[in-house]
N, C-alpha and C. Protein backbone atom coordinates (compact mmCIF):
# COMPACT_ATOMS: atom_id res chain seq x y z
N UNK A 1 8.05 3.11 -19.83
CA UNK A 1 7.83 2.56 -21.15
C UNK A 1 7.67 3.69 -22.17
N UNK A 2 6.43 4.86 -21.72
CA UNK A 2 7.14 6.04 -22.76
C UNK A 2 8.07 6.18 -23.07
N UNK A 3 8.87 6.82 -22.28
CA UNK A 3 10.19 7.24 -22.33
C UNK A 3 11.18 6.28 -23.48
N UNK A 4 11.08 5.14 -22.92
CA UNK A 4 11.72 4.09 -24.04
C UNK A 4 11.26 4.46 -25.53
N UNK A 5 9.96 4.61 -25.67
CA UNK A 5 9.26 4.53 -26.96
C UNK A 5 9.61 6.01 -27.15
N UNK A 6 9.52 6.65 -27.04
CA UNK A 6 9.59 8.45 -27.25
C UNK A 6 10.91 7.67 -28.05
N UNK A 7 11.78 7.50 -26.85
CA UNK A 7 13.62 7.25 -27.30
C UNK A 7 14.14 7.09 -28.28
N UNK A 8 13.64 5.51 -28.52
CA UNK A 8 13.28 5.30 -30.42
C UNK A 8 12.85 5.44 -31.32
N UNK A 9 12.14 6.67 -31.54
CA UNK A 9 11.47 7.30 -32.33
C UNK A 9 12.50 8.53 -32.59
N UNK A 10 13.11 8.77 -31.58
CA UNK A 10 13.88 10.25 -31.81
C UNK A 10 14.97 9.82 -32.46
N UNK A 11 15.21 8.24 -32.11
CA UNK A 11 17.10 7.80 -32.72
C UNK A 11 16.95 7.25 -33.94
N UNK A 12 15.67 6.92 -33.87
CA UNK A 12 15.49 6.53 -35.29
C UNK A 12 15.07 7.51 -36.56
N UNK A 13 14.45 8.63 -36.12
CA UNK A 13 14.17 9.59 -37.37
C UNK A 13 15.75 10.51 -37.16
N UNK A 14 16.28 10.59 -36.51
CA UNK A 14 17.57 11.05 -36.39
C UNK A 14 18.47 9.92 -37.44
N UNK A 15 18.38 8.89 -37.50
CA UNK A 15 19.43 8.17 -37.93
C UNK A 15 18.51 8.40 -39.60
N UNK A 16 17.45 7.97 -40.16
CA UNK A 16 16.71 8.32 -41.38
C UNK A 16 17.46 9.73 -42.10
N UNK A 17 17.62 10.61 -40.65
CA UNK A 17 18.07 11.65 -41.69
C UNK A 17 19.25 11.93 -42.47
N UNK A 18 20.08 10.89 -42.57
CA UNK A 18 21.16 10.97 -43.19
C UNK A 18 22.73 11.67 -42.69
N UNK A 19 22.04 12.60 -41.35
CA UNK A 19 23.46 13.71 -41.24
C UNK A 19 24.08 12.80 -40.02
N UNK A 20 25.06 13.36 -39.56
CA UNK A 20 25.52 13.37 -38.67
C UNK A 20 25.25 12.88 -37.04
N UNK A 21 25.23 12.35 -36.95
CA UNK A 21 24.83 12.04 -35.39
C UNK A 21 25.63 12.46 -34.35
N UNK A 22 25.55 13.23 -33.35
CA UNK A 22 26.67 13.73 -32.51
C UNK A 22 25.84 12.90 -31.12
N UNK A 23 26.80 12.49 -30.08
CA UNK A 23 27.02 11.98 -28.86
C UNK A 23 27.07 12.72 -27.93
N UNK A 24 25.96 12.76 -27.11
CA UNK A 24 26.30 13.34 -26.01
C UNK A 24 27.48 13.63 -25.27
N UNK A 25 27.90 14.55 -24.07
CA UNK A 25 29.02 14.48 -23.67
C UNK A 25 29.42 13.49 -22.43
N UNK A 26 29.87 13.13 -21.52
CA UNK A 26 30.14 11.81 -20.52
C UNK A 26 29.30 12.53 -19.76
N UNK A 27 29.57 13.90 -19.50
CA UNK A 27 29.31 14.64 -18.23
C UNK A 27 27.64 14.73 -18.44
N UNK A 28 27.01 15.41 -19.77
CA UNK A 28 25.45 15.35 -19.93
C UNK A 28 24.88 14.04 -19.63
N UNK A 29 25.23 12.77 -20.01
CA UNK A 29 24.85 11.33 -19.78
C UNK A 29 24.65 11.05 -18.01
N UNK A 30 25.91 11.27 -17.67
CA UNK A 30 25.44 11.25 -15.60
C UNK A 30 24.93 12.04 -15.21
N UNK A 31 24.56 13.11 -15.36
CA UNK A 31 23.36 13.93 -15.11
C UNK A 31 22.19 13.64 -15.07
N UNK A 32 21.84 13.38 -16.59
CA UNK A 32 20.58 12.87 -16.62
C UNK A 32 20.53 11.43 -16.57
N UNK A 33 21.66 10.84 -15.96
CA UNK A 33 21.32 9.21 -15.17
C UNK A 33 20.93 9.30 -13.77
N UNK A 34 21.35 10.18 -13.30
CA UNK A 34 20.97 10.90 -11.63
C UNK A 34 20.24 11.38 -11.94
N UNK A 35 19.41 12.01 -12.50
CA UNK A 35 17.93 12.57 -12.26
C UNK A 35 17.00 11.38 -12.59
N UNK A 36 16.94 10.19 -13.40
CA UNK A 36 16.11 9.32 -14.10
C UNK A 36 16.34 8.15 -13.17
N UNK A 37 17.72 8.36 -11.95
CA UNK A 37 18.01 7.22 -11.03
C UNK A 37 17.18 7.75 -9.75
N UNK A 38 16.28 8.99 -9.31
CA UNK A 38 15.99 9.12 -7.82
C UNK A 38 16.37 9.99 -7.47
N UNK A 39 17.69 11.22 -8.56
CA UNK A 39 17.85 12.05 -7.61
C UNK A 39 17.08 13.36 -8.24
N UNK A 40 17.63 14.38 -8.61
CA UNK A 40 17.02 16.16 -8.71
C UNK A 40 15.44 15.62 -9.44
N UNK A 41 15.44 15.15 -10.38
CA UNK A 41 13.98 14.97 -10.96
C UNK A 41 13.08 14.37 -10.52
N UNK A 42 13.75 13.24 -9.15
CA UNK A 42 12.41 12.91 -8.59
C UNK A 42 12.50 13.14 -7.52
N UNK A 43 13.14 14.34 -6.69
CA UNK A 43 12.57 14.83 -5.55
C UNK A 43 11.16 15.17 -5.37
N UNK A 44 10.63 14.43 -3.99
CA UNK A 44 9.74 14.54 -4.07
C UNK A 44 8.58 13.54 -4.44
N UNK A 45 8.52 13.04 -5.45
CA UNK A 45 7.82 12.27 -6.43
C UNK A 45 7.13 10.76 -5.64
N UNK A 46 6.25 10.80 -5.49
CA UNK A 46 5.56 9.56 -4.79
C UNK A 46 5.38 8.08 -5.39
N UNK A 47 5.79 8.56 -6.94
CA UNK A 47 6.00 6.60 -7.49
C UNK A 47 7.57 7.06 -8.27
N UNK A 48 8.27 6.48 -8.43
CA UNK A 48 9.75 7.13 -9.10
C UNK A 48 9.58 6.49 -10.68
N UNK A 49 8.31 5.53 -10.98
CA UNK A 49 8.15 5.03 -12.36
C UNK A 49 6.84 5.88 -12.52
N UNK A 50 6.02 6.74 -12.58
CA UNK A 50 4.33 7.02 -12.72
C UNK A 50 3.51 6.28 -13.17
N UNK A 51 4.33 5.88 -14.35
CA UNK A 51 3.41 5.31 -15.64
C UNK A 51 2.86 3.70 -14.71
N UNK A 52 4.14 3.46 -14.50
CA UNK A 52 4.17 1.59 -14.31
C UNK A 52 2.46 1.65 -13.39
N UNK A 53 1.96 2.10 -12.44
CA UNK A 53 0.48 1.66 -11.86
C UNK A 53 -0.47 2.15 -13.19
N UNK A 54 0.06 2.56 -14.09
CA UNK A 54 -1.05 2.55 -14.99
C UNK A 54 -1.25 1.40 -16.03
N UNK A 55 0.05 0.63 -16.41
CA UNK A 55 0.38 -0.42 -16.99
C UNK A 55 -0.12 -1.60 -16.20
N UNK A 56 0.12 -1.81 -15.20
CA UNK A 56 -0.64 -2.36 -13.85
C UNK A 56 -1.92 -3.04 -14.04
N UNK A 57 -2.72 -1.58 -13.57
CA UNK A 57 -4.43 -1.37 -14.30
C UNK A 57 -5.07 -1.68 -15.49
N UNK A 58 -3.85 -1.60 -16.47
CA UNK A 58 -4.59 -1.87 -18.13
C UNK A 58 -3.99 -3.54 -18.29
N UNK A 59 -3.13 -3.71 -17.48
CA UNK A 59 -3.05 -5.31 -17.37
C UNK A 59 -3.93 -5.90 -16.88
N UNK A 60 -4.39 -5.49 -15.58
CA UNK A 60 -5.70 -5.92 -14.91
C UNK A 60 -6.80 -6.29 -15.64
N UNK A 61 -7.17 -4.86 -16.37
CA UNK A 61 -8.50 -5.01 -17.37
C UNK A 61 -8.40 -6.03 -18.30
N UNK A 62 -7.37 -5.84 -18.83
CA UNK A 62 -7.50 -6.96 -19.89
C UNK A 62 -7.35 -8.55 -19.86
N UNK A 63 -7.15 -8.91 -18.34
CA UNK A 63 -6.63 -10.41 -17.95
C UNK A 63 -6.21 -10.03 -16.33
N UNK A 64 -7.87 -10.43 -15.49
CA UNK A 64 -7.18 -9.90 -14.26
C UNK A 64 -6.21 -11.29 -13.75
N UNK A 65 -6.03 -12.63 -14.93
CA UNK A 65 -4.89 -13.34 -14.03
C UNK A 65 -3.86 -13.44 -14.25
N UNK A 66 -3.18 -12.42 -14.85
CA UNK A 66 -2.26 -11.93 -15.64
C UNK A 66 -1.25 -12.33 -15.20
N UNK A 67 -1.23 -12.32 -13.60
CA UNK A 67 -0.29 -12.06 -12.69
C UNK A 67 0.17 -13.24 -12.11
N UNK A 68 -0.90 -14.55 -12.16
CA UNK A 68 -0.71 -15.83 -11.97
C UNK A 68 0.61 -16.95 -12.46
């Protein structure tokens, strides 16, 4: 959910600024879809989302029948 929110904040003060917007290249885009899918960036990594058990927990607190 960061990540999302970071996202739109960057495309959106990017688009405010009036210039140019340039596009990634095909090849930069599958890269960093393979690292954000399981592979080089989350070697290793024991939850492949981090955040989500924290979203979890603050759901809990606030309505543990949230889930009902």
């Amino acid at each position: 959910m960061y990540q999302i929110i970071q996202g739109c904040e960057v495309q959106l003060k990017a688009m405010a600024s009036g210039g140019k917007l340039l596009q990634a290249s095909d090849e930069a885009m599958i890269k960093t879809r393979e690292q954000f899918e399981g592979g080089e960036a989350q070697a290793g990594a024991q939850v492949r989302l981090p955040e989500w058990p924290a979203y979890y927990r603050l759901m809990n607190r606030i309505d543990p029948n949230w889930i009902r």
